[in-house]
N, C-alpha and C. Protein backbone atom coordinates (compact mmCIF):
# COMPACT_ATOMS: atom_id res chain seq x y z
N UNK A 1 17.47 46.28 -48.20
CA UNK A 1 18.23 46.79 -49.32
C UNK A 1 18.47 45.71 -50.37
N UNK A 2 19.03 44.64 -49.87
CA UNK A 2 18.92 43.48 -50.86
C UNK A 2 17.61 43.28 -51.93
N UNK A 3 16.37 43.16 -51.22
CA UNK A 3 15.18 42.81 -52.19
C UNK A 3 15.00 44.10 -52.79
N UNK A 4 15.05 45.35 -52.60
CA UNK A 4 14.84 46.25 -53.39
C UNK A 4 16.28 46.12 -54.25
N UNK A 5 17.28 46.12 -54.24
CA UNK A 5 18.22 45.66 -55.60
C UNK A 5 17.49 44.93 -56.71
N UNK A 6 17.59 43.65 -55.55
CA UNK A 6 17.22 42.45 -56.86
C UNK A 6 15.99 42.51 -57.58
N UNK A 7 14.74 43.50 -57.40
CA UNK A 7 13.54 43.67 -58.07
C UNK A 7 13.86 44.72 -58.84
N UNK A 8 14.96 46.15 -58.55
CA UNK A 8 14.83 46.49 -59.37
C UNK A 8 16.01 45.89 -60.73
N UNK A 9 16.72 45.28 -60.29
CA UNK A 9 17.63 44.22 -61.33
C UNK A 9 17.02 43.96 -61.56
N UNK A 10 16.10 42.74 -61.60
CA UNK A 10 15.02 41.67 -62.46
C UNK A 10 14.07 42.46 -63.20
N UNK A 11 13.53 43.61 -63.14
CA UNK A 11 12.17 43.60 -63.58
C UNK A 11 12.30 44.79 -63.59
N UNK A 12 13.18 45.74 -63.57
CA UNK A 12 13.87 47.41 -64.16
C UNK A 12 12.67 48.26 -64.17
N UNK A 13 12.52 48.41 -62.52
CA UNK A 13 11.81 49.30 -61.98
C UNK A 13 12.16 49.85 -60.89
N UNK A 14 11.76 51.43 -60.61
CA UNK A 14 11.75 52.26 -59.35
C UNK A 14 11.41 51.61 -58.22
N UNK A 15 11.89 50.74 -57.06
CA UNK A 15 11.08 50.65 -56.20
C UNK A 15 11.17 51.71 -55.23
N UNK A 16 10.01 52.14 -54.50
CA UNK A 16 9.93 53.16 -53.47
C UNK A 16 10.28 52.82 -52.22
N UNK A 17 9.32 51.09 -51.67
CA UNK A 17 9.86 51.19 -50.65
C UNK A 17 9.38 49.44 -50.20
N UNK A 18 10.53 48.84 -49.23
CA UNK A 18 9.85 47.35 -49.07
C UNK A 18 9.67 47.00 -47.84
N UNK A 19 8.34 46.18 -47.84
CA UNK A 19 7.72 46.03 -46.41
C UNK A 19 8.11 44.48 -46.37
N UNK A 20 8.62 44.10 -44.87
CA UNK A 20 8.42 42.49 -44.98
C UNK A 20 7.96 41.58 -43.87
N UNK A 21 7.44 41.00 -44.01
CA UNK A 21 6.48 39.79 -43.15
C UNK A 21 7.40 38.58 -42.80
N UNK A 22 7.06 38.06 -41.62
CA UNK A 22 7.88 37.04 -41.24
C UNK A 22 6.69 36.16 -41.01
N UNK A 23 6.10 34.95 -41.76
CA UNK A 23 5.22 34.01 -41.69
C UNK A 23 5.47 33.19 -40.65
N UNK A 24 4.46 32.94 -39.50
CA UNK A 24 5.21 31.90 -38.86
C UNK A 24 4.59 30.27 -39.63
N UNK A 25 5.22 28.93 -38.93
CA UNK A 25 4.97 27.57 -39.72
C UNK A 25 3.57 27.28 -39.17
N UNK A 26 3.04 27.21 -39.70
CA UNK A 26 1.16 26.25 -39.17
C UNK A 26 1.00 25.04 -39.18
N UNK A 27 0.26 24.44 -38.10
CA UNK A 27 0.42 22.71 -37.62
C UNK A 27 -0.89 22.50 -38.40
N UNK A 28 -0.19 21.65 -39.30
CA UNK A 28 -1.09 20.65 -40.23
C UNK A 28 -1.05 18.98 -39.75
N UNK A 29 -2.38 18.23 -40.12
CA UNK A 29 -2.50 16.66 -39.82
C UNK A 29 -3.00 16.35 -40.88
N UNK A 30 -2.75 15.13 -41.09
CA UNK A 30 -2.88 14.82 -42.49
C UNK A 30 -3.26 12.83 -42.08
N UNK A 31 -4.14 12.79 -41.06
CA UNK A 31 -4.29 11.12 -40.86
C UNK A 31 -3.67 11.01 -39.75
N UNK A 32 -2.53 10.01 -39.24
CA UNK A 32 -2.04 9.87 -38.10
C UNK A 32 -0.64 10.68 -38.45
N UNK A 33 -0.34 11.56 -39.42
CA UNK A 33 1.00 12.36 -39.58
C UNK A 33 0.54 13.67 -38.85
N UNK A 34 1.27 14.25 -38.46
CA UNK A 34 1.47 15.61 -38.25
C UNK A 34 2.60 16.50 -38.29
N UNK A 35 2.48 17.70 -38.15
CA UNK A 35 4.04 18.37 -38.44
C UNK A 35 3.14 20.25 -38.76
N UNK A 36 4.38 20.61 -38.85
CA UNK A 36 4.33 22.14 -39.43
C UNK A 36 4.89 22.29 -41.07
N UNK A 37 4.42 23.30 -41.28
CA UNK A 37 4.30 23.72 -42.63
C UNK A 37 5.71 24.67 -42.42
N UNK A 38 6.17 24.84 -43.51
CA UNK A 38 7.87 25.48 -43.57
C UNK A 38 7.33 26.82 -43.46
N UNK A 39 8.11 27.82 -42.25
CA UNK A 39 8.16 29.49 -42.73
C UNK A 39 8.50 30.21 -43.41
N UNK A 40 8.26 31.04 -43.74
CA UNK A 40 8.87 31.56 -44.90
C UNK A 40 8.78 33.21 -44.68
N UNK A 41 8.94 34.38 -45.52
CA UNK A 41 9.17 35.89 -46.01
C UNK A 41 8.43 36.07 -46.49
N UNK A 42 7.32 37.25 -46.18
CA UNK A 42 6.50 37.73 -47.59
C UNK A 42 7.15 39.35 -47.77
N UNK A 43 7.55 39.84 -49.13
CA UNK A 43 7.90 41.10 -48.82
C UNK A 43 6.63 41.76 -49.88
N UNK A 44 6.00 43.04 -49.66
CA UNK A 44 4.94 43.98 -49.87
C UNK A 44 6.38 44.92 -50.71
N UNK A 45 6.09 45.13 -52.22
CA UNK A 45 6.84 46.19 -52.58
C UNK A 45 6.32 47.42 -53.53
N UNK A 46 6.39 48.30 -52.95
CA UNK A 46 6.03 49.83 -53.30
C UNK A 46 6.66 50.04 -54.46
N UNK A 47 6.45 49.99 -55.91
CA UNK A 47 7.11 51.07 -57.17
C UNK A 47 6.45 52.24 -57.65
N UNK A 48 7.05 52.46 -58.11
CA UNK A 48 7.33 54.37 -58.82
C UNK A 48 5.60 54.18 -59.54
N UNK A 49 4.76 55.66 -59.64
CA UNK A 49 3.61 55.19 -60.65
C UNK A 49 3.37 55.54 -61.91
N UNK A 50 3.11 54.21 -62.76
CA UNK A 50 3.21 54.36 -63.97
C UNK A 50 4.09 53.16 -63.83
N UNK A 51 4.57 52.25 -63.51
CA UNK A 51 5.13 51.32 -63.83
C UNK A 51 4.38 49.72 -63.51
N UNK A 52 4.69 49.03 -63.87
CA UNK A 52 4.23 47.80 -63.29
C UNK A 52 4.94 46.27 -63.64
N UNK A 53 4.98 45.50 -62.88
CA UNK A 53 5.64 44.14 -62.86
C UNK A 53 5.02 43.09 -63.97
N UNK A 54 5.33 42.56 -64.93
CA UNK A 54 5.02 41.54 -65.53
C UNK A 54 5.18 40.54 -65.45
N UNK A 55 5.09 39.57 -63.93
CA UNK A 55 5.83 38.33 -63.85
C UNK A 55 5.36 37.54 -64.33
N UNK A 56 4.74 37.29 -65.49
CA UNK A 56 4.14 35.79 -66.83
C UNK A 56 5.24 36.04 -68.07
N UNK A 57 6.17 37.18 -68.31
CA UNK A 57 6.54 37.62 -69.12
C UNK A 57 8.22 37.21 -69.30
N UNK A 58 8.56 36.72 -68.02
CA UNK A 58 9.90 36.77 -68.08
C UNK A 58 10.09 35.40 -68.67
């Protein structure tokens, strides 16, 4: 409920519906360093049709 607020606040559109992904961290080496890469959220979001996002615009 939160990310469908705040997208349709920001960018004043219908959303229909939001899907979300939980990334896990991936082991990167880089020479004698190693470590994981930070996790993060991907959310997939469904709007109304006929509309569309302009995110270069804001």
């Amino acid at each position: 409920m939160e990310i469908k607020k705040a997208i349709e606040a920001i960018f004043n559109v219908n959303v229909l519906s939001v899907n979300t992904v939980n990334v896990l961290p991936k082991f990167k080496r880089m020479g004698k360093y190693e470590g994981y890469k930070s996790a993060y959220k991907k959310a997939v979001v469904k709007i109304a049709e006929g509309q569309k996002i302009d995110a270069f615009t804001l």
